[in-house]
PDB file of N, CA and C in Angstrom:
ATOM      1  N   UNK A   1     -30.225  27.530 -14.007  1.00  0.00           N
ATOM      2  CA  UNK A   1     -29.114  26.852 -14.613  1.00  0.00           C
ATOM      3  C   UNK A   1     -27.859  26.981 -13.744  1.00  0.00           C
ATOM      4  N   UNK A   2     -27.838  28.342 -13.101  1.00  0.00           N
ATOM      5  CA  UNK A   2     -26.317  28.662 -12.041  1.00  0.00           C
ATOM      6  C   UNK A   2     -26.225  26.911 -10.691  1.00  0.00           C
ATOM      7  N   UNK A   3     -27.617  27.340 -10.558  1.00  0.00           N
ATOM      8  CA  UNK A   3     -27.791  26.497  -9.183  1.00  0.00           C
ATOM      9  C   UNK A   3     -27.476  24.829  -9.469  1.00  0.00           C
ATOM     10  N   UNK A   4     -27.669  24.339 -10.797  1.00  0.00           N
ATOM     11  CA  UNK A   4     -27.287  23.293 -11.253  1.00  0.00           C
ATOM     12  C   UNK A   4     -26.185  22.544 -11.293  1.00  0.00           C
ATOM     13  N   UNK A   5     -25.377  23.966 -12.528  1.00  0.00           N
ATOM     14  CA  UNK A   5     -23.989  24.041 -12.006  1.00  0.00           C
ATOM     15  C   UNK A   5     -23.459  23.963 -10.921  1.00  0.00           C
ATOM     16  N   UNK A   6     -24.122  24.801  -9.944  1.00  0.00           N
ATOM     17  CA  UNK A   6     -23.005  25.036  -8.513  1.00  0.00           C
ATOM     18  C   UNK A   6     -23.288  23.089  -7.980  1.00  0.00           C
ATOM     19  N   UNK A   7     -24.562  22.683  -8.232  1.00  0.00           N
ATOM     20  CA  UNK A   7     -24.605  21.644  -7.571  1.00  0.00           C
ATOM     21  C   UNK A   7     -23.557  20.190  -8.166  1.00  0.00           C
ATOM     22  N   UNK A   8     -23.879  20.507  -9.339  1.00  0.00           N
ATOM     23  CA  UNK A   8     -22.779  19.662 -10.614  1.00  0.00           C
ATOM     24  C   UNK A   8     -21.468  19.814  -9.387  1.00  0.00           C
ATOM     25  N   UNK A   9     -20.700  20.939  -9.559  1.00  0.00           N
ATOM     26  CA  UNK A   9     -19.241  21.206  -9.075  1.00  0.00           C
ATOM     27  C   UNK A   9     -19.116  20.517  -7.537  1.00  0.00           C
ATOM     28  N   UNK A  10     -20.185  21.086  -6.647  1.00  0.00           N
ATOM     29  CA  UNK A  10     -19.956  20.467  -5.460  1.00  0.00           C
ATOM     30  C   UNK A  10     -20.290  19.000  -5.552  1.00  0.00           C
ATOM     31  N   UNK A  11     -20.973  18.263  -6.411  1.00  0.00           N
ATOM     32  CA  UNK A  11     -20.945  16.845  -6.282  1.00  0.00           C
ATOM     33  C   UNK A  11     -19.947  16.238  -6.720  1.00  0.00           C
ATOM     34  N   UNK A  12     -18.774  16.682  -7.632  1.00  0.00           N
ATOM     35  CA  UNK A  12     -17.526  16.214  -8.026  1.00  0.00           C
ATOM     36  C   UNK A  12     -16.462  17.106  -7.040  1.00  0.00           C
ATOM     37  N   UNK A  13     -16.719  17.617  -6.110  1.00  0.00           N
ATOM     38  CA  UNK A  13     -15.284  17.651  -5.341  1.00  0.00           C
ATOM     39  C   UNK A  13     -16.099  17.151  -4.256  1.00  0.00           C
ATOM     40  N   UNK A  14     -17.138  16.776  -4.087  1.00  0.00           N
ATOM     41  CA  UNK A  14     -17.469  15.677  -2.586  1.00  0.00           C
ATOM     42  C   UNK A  14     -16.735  14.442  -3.526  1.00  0.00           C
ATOM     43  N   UNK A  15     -16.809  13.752  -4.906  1.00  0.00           N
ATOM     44  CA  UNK A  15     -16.910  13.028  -4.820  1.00  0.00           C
ATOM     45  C   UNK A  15     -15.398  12.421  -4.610  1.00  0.00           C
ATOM     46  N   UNK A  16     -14.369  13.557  -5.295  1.00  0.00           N
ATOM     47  CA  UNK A  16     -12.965  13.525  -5.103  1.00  0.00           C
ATOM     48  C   UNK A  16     -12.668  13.322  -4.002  1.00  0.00           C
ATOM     49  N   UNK A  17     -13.175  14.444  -3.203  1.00  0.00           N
ATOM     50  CA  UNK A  17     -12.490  14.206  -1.956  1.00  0.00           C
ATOM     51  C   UNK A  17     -12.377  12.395  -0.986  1.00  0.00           C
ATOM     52  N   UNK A  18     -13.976  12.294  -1.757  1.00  0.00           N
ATOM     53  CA  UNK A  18     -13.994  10.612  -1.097  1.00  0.00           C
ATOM     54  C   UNK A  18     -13.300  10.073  -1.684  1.00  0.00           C
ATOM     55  N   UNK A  19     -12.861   9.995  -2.935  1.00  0.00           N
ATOM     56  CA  UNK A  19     -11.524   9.128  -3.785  1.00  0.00           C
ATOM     57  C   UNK A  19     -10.602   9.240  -3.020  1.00  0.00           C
ATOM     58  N   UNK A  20     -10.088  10.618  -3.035  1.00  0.00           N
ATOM     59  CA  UNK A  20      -8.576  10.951  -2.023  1.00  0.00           C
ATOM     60  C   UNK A  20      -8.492  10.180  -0.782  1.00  0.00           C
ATOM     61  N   UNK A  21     -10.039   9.896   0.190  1.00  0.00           N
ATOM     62  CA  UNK A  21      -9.629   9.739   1.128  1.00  0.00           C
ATOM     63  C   UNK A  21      -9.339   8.295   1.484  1.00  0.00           C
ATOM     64  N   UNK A  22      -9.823   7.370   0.599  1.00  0.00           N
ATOM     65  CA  UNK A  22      -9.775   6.056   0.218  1.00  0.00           C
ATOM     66  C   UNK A  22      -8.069   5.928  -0.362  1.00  0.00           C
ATOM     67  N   UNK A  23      -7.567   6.432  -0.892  1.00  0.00           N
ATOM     68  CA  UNK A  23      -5.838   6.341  -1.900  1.00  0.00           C
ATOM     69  C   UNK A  23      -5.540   5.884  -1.437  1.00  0.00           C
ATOM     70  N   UNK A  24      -4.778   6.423  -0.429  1.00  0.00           N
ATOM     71  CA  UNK A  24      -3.015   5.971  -0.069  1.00  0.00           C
ATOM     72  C   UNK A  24      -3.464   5.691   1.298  1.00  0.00           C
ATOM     73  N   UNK A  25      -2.428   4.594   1.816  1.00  0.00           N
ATOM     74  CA  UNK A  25      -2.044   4.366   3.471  1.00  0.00           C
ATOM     75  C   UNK A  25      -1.006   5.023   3.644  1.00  0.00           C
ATOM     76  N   UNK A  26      -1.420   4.826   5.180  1.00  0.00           N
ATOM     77  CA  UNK A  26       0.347   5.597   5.882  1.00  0.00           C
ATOM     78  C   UNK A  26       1.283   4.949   5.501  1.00  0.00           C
ATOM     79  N   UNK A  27       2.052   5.331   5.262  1.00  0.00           N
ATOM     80  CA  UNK A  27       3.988   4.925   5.636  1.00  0.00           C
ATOM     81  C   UNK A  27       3.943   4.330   7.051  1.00  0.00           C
ATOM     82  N   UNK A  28       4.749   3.386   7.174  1.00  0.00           N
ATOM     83  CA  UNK A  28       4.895   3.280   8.972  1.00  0.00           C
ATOM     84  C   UNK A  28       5.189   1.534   8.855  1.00  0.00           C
ATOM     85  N   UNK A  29       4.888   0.980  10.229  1.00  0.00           N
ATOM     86  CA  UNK A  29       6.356  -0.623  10.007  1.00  0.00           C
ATOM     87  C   UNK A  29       4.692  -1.615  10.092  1.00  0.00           C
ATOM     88  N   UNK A  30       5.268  -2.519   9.192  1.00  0.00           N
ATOM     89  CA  UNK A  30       4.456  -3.549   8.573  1.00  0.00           C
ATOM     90  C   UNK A  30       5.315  -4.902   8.878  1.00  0.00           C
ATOM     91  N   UNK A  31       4.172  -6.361   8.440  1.00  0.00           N
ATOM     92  CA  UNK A  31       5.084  -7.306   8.978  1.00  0.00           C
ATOM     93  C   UNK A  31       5.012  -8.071   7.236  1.00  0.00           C
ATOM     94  N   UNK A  32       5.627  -8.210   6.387  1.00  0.00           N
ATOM     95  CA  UNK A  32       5.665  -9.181   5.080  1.00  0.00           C
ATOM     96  C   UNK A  32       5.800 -10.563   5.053  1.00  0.00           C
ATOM     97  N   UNK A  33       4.667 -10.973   4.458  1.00  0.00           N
ATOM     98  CA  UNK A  33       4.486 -12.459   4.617  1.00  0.00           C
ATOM     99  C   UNK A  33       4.513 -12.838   3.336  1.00  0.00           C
ATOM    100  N   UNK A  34       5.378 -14.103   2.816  1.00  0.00           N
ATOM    101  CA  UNK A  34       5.488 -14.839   1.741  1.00  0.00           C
ATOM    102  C   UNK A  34       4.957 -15.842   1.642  1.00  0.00           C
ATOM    103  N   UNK A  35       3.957 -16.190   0.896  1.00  0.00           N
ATOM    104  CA  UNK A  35       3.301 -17.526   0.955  1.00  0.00           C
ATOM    105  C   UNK A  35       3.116 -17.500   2.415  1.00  0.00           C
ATOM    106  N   UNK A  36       3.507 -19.195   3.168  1.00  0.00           N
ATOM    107  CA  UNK A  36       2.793 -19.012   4.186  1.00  0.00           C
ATOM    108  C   UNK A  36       4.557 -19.161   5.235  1.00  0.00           C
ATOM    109  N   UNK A  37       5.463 -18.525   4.469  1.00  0.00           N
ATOM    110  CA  UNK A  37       6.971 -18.442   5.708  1.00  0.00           C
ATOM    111  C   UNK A  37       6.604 -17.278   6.735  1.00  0.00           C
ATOM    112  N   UNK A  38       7.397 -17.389   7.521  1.00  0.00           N
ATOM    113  CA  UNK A  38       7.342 -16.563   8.577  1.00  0.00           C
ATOM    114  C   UNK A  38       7.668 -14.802   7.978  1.00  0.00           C
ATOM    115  N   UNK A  39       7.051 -13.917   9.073  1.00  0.00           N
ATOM    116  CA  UNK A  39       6.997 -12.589   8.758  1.00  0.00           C
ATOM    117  C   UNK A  39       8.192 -12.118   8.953  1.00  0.00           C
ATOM    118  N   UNK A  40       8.528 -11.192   8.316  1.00  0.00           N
ATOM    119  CA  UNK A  40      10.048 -10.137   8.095  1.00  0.00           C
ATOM    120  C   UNK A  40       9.145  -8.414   8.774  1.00  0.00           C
ATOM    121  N   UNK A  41       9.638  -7.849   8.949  1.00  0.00           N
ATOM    122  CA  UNK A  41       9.499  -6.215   9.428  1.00  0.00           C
ATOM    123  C   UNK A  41      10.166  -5.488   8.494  1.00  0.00           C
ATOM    124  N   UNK A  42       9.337  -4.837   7.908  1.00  0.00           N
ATOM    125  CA  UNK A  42       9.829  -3.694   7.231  1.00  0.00           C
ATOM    126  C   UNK A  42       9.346  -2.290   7.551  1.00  0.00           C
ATOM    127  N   UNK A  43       9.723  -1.277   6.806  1.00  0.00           N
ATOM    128  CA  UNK A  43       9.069   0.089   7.765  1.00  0.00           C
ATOM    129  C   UNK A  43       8.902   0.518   5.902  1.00  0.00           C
ATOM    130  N   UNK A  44       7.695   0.963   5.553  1.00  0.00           N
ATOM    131  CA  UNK A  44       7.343   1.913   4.615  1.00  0.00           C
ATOM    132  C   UNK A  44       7.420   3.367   4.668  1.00  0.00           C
ATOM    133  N   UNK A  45       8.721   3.998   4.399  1.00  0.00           N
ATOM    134  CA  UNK A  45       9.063   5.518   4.597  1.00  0.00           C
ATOM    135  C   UNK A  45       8.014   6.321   3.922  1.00  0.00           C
ATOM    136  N   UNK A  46       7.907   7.407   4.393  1.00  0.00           N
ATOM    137  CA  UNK A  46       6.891   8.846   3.764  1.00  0.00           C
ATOM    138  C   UNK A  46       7.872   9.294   2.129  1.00  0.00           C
ATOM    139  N   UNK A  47       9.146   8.535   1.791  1.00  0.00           N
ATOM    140  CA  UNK A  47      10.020   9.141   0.844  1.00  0.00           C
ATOM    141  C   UNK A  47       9.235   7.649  -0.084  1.00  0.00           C
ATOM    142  N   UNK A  48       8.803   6.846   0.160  1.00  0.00           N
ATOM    143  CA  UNK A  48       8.753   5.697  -0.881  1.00  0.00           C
ATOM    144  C   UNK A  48       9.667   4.142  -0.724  1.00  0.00           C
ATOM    145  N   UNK A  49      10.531   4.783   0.398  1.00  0.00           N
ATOM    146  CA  UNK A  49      11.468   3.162   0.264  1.00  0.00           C
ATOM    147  C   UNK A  49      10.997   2.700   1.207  1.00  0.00           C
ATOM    148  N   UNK A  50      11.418   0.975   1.334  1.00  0.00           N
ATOM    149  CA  UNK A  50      10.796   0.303   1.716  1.00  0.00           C
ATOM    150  C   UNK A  50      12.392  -0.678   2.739  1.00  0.00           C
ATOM    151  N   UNK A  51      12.353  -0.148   3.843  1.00  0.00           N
ATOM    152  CA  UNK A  51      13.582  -0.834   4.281  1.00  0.00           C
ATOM    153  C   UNK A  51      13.154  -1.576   5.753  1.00  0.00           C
ATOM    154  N   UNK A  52      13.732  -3.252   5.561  1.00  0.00           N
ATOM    155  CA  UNK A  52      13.405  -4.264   5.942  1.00  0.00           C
ATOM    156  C   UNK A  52      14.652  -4.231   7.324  1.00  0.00           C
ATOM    157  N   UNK A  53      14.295  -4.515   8.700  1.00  0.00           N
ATOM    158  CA  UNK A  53      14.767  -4.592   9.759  1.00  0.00           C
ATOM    159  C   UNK A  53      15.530  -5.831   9.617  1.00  0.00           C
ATOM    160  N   UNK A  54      17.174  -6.181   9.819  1.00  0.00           N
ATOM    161  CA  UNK A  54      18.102  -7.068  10.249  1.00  0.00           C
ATOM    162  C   UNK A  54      18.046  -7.497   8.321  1.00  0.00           C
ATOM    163  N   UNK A  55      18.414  -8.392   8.501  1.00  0.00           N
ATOM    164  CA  UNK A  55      18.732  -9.648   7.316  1.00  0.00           C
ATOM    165  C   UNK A  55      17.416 -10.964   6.978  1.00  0.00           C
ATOM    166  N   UNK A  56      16.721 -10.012   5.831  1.00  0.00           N
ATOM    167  CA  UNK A  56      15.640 -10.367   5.897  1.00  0.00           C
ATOM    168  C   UNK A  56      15.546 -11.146   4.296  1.00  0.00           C
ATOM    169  N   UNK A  57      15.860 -12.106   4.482  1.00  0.00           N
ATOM    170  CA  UNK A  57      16.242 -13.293   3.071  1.00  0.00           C
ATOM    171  C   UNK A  57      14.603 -13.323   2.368  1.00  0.00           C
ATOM    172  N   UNK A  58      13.494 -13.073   2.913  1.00  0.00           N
ATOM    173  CA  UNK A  58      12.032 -13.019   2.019  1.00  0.00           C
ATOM    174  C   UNK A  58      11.886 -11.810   1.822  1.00  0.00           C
ATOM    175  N   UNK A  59      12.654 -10.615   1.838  1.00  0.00           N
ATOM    176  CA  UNK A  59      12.086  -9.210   1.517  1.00  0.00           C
ATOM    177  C   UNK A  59      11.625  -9.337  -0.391  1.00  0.00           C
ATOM    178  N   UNK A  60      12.007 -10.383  -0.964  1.00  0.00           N
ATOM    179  CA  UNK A  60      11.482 -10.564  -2.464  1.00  0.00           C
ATOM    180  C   UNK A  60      11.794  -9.148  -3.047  1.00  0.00           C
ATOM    181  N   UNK A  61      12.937  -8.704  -2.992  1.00  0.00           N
ATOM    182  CA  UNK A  61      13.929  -7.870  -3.878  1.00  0.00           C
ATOM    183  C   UNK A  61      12.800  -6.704  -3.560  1.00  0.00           C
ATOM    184  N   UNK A  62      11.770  -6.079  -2.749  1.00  0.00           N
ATOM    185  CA  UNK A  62      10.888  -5.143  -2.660  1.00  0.00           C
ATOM    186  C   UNK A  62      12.070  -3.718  -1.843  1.00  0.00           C
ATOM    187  N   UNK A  63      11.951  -2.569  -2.479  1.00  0.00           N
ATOM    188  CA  UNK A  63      12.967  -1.746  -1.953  1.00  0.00           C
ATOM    189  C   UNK A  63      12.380  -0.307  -1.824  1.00  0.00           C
ATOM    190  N   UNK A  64      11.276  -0.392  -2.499  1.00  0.00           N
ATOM    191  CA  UNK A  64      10.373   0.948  -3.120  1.00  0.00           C
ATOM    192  C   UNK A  64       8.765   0.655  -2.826  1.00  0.00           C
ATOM    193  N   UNK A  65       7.932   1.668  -2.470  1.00  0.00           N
ATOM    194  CA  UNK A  65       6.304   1.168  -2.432  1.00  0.00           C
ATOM    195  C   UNK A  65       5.912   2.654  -2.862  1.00  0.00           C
ATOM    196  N   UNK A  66       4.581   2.124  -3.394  1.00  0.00           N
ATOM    197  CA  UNK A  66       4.109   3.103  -3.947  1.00  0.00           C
ATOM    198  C   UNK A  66       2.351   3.408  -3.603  1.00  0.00           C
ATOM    199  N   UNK A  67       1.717   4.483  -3.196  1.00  0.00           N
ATOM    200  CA  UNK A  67       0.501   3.889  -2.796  1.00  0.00           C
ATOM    201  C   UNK A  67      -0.731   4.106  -3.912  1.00  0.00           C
ATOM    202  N   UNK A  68      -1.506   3.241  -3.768  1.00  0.00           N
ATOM    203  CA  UNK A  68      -2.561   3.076  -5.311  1.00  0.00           C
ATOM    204  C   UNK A  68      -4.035   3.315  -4.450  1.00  0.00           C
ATOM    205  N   UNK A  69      -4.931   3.551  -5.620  1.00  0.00           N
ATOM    206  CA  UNK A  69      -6.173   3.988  -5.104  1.00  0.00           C
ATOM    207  C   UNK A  69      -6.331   3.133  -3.925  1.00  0.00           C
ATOM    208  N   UNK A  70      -6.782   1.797  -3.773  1.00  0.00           N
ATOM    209  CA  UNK A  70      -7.203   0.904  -2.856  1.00  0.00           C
ATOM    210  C   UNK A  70      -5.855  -0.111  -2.349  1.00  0.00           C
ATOM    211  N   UNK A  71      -4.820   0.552  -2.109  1.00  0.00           N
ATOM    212  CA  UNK A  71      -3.768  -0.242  -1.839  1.00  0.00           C
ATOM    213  C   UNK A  71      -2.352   0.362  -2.054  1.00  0.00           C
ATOM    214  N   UNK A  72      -1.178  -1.051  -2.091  1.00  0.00           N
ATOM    215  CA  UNK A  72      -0.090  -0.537  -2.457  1.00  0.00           C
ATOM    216  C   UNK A  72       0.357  -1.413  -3.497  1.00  0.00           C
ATOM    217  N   UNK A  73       1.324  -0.731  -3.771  1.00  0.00           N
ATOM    218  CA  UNK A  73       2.390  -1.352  -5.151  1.00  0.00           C
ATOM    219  C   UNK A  73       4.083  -1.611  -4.538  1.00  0.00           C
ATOM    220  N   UNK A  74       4.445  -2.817  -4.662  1.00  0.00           N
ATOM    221  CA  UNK A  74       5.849  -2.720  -3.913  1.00  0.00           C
ATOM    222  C   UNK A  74       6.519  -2.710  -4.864  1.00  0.00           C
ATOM    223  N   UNK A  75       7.947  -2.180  -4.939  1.00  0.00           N
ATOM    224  CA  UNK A  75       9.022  -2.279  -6.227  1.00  0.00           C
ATOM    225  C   UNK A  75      10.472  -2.804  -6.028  1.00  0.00           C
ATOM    226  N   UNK A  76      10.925  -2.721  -6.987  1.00  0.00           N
ATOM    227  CA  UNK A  76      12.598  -3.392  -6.635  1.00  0.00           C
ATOM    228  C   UNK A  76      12.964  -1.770  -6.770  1.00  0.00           C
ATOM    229  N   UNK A  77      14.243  -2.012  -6.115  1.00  0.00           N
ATOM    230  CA  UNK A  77      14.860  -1.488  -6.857  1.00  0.00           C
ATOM    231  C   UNK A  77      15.033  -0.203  -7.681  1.00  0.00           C
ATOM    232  N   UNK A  78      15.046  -0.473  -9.045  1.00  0.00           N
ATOM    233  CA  UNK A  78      14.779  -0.555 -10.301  1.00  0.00           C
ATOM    234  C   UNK A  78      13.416  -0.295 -10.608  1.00  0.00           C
ATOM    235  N   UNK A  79      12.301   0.015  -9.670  1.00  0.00           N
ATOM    236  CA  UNK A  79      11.178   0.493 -10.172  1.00  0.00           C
ATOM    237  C   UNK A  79      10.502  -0.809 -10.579  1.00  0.00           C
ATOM    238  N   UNK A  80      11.047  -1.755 -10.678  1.00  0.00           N
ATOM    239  CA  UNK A  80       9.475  -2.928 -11.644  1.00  0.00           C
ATOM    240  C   UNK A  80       8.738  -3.107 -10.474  1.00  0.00           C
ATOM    241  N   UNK A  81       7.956  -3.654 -10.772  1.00  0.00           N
ATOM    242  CA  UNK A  81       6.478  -3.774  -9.999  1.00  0.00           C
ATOM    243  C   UNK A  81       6.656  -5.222  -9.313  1.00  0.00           C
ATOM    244  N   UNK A  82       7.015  -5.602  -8.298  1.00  0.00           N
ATOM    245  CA  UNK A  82       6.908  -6.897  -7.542  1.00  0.00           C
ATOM    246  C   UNK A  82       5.577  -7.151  -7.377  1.00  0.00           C
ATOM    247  N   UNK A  83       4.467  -6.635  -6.592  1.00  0.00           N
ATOM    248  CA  UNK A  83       2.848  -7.255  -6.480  1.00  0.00           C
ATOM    249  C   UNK A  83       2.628  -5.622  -6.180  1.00  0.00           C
ATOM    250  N   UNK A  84       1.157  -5.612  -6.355  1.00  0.00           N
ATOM    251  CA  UNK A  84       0.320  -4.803  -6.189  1.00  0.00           C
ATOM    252  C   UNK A  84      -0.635  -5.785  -5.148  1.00  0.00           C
ATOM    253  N   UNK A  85      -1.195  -4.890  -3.769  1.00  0.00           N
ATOM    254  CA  UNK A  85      -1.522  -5.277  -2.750  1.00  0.00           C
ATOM    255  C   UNK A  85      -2.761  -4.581  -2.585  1.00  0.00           C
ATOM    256  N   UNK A  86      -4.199  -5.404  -2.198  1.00  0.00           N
ATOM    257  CA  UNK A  86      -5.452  -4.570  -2.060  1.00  0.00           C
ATOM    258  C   UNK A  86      -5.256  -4.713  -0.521  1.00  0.00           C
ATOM    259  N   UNK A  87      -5.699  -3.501  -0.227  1.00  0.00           N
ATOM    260  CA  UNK A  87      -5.595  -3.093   1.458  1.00  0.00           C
ATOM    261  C   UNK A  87      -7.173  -3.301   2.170  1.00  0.00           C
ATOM    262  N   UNK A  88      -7.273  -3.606   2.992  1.00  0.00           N
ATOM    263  CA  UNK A  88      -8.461  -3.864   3.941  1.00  0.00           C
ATOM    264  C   UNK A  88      -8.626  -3.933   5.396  1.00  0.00           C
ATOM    265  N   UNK A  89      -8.573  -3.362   6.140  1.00  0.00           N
ATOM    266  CA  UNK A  89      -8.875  -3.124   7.284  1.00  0.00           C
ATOM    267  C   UNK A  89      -7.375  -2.831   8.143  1.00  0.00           C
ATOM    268  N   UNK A  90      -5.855  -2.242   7.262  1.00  0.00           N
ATOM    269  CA  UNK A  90      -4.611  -2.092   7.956  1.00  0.00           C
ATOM    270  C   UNK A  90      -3.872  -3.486   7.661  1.00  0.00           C
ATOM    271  N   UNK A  91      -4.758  -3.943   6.313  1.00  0.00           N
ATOM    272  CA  UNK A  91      -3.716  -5.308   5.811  1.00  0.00           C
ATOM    273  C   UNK A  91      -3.972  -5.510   4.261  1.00  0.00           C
ATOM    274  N   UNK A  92      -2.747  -5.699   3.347  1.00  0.00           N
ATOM    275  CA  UNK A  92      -2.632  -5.802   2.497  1.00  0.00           C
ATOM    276  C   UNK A  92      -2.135  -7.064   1.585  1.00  0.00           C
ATOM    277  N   UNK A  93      -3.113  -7.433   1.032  1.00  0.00           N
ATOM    278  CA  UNK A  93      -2.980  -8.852   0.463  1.00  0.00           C
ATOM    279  C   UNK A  93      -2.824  -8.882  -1.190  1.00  0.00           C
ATOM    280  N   UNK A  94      -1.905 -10.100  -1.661  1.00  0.00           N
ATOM    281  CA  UNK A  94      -2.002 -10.090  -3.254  1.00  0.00           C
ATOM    282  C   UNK A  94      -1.116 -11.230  -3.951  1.00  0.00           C
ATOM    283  N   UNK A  95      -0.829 -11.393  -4.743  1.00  0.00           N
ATOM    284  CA  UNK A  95       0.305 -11.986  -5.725  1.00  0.00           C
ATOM    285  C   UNK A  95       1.418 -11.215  -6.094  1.00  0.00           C
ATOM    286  N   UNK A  96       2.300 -12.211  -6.038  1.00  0.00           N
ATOM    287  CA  UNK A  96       3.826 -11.285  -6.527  1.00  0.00           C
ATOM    288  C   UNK A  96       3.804 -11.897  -7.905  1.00  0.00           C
ATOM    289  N   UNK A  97       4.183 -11.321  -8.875  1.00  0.00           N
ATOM    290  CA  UNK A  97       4.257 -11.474 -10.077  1.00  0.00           C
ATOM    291  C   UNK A  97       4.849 -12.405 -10.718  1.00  0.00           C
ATOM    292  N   UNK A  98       5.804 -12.661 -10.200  1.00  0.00           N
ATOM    293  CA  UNK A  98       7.269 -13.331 -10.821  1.00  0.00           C
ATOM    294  C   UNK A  98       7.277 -14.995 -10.628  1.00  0.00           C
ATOM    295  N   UNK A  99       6.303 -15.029  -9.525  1.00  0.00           N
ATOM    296  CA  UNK A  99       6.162 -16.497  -9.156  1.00  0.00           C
ATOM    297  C   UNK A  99       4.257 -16.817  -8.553  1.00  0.00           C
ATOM    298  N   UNK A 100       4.055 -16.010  -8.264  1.00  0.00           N
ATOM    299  CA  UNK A 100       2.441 -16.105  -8.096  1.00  0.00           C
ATOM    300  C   UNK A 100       2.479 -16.308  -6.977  1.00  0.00           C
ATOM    301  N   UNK A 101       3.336 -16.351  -5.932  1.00  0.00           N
ATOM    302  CA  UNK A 101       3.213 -16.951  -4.788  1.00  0.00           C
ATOM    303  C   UNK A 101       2.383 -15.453  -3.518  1.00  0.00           C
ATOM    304  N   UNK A 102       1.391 -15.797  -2.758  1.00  0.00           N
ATOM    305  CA  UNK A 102       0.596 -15.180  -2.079  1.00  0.00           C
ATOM    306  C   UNK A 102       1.690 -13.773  -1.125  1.00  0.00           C
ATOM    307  N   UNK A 103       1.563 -12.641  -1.018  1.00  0.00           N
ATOM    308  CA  UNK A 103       2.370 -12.039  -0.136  1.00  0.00           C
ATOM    309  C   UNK A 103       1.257 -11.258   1.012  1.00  0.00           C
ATOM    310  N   UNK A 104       1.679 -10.989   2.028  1.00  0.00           N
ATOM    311  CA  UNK A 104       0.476  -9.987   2.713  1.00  0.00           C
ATOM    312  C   UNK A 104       1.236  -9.117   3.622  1.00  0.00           C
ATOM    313  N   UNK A 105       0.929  -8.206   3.868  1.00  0.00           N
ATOM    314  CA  UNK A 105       1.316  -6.675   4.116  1.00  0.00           C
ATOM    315  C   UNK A 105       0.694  -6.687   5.560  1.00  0.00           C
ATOM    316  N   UNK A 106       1.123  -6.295   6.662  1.00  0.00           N
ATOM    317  CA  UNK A 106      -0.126  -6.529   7.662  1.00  0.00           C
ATOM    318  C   UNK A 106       0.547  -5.465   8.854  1.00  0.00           C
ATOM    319  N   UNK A 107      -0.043  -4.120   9.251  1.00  0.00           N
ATOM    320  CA  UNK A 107       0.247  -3.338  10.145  1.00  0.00           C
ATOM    321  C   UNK A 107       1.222  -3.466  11.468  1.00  0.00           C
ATOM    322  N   UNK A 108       1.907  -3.632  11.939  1.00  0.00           N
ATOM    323  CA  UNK A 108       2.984  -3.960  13.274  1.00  0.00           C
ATOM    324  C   UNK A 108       2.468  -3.563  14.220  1.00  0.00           C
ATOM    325  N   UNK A 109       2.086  -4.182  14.969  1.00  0.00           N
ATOM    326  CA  UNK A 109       1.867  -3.933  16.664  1.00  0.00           C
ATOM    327  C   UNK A 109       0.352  -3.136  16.619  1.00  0.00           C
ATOM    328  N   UNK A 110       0.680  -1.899  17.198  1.00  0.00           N
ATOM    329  CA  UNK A 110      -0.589  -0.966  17.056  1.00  0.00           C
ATOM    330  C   UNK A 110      -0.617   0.471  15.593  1.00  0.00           C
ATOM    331  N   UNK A 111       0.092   0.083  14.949  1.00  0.00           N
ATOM    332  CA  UNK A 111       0.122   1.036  13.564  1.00  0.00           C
ATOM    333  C   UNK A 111      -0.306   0.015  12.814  1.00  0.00           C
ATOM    334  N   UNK A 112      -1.432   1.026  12.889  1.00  0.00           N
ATOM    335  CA  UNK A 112      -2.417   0.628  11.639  1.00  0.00           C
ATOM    336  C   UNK A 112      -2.611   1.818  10.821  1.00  0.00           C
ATOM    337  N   UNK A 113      -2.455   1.177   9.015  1.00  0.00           N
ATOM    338  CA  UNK A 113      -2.611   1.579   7.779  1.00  0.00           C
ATOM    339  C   UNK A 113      -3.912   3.062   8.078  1.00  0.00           C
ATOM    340  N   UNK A 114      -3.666   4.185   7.492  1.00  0.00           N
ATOM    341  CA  UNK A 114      -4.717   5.225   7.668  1.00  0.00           C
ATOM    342  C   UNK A 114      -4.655   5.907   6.736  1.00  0.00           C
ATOM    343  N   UNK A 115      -5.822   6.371   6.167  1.00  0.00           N
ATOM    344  CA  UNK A 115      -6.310   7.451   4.810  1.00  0.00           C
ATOM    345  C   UNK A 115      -6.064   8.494   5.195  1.00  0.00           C
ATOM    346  N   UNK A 116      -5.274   9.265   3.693  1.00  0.00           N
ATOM    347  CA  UNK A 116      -5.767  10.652   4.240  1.00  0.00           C
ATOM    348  C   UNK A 116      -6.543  11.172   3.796  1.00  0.00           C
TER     349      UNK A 116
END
């Protein structure tokens, strides 16, 4: 019965650990695409904010990100939820809420999105 147990326990922290390692992406500079307008640069800080390079009129009020099992969550502000973004290969795609219109998240240069 011990050996069961021990095997029970180690199959739920293998299996965590694979959850964990799937979560969150890095922080680091991304390019934001609205529908299909041209890309803006933003940099996703390790603190949660989300601050957009020069005068960037499509940043869609996003000021805050948050990272979710298979992706991210961008925010105003104010915490509301602008889109939630499924991540795939160092790019993040989805709907913004408020208008439905397509947004995508997509790594800068050679930083690419990474698990920890």
């Amino acid at each position: 019965m011990t050996s069961l147990r021990s095997l029970l326990i180690a199959s739920a922290a293998l299996a965590l650990t694979a959850v964990s390692a799937q979560a969150a992406p890095a922080a680091g500079s991304y390019k934001l695409a609205i529908g299909a307008n041209t890309t803006c640069a933003v940099t996703l800080a390790d603190d949660g904010s989300a601050n957009f390079t020069g005068d960037c009129a499509q940043s869609a009020g996003v000021a805050k990100w948050t990272a979710k099992y298979n992706g991210v969550e961008l925010k105003t502000a104010g915490g509301e939820t602008v889109a939630i973004l499924k991540g795939k290969d160092g790019a993040y795609t989805g709907t913004r809420f408020a208008d439905g219109r397509a947004l995508s998240l997509n790594a800068e240069g050679s930083a690419v999105a990474q698990v920890h």
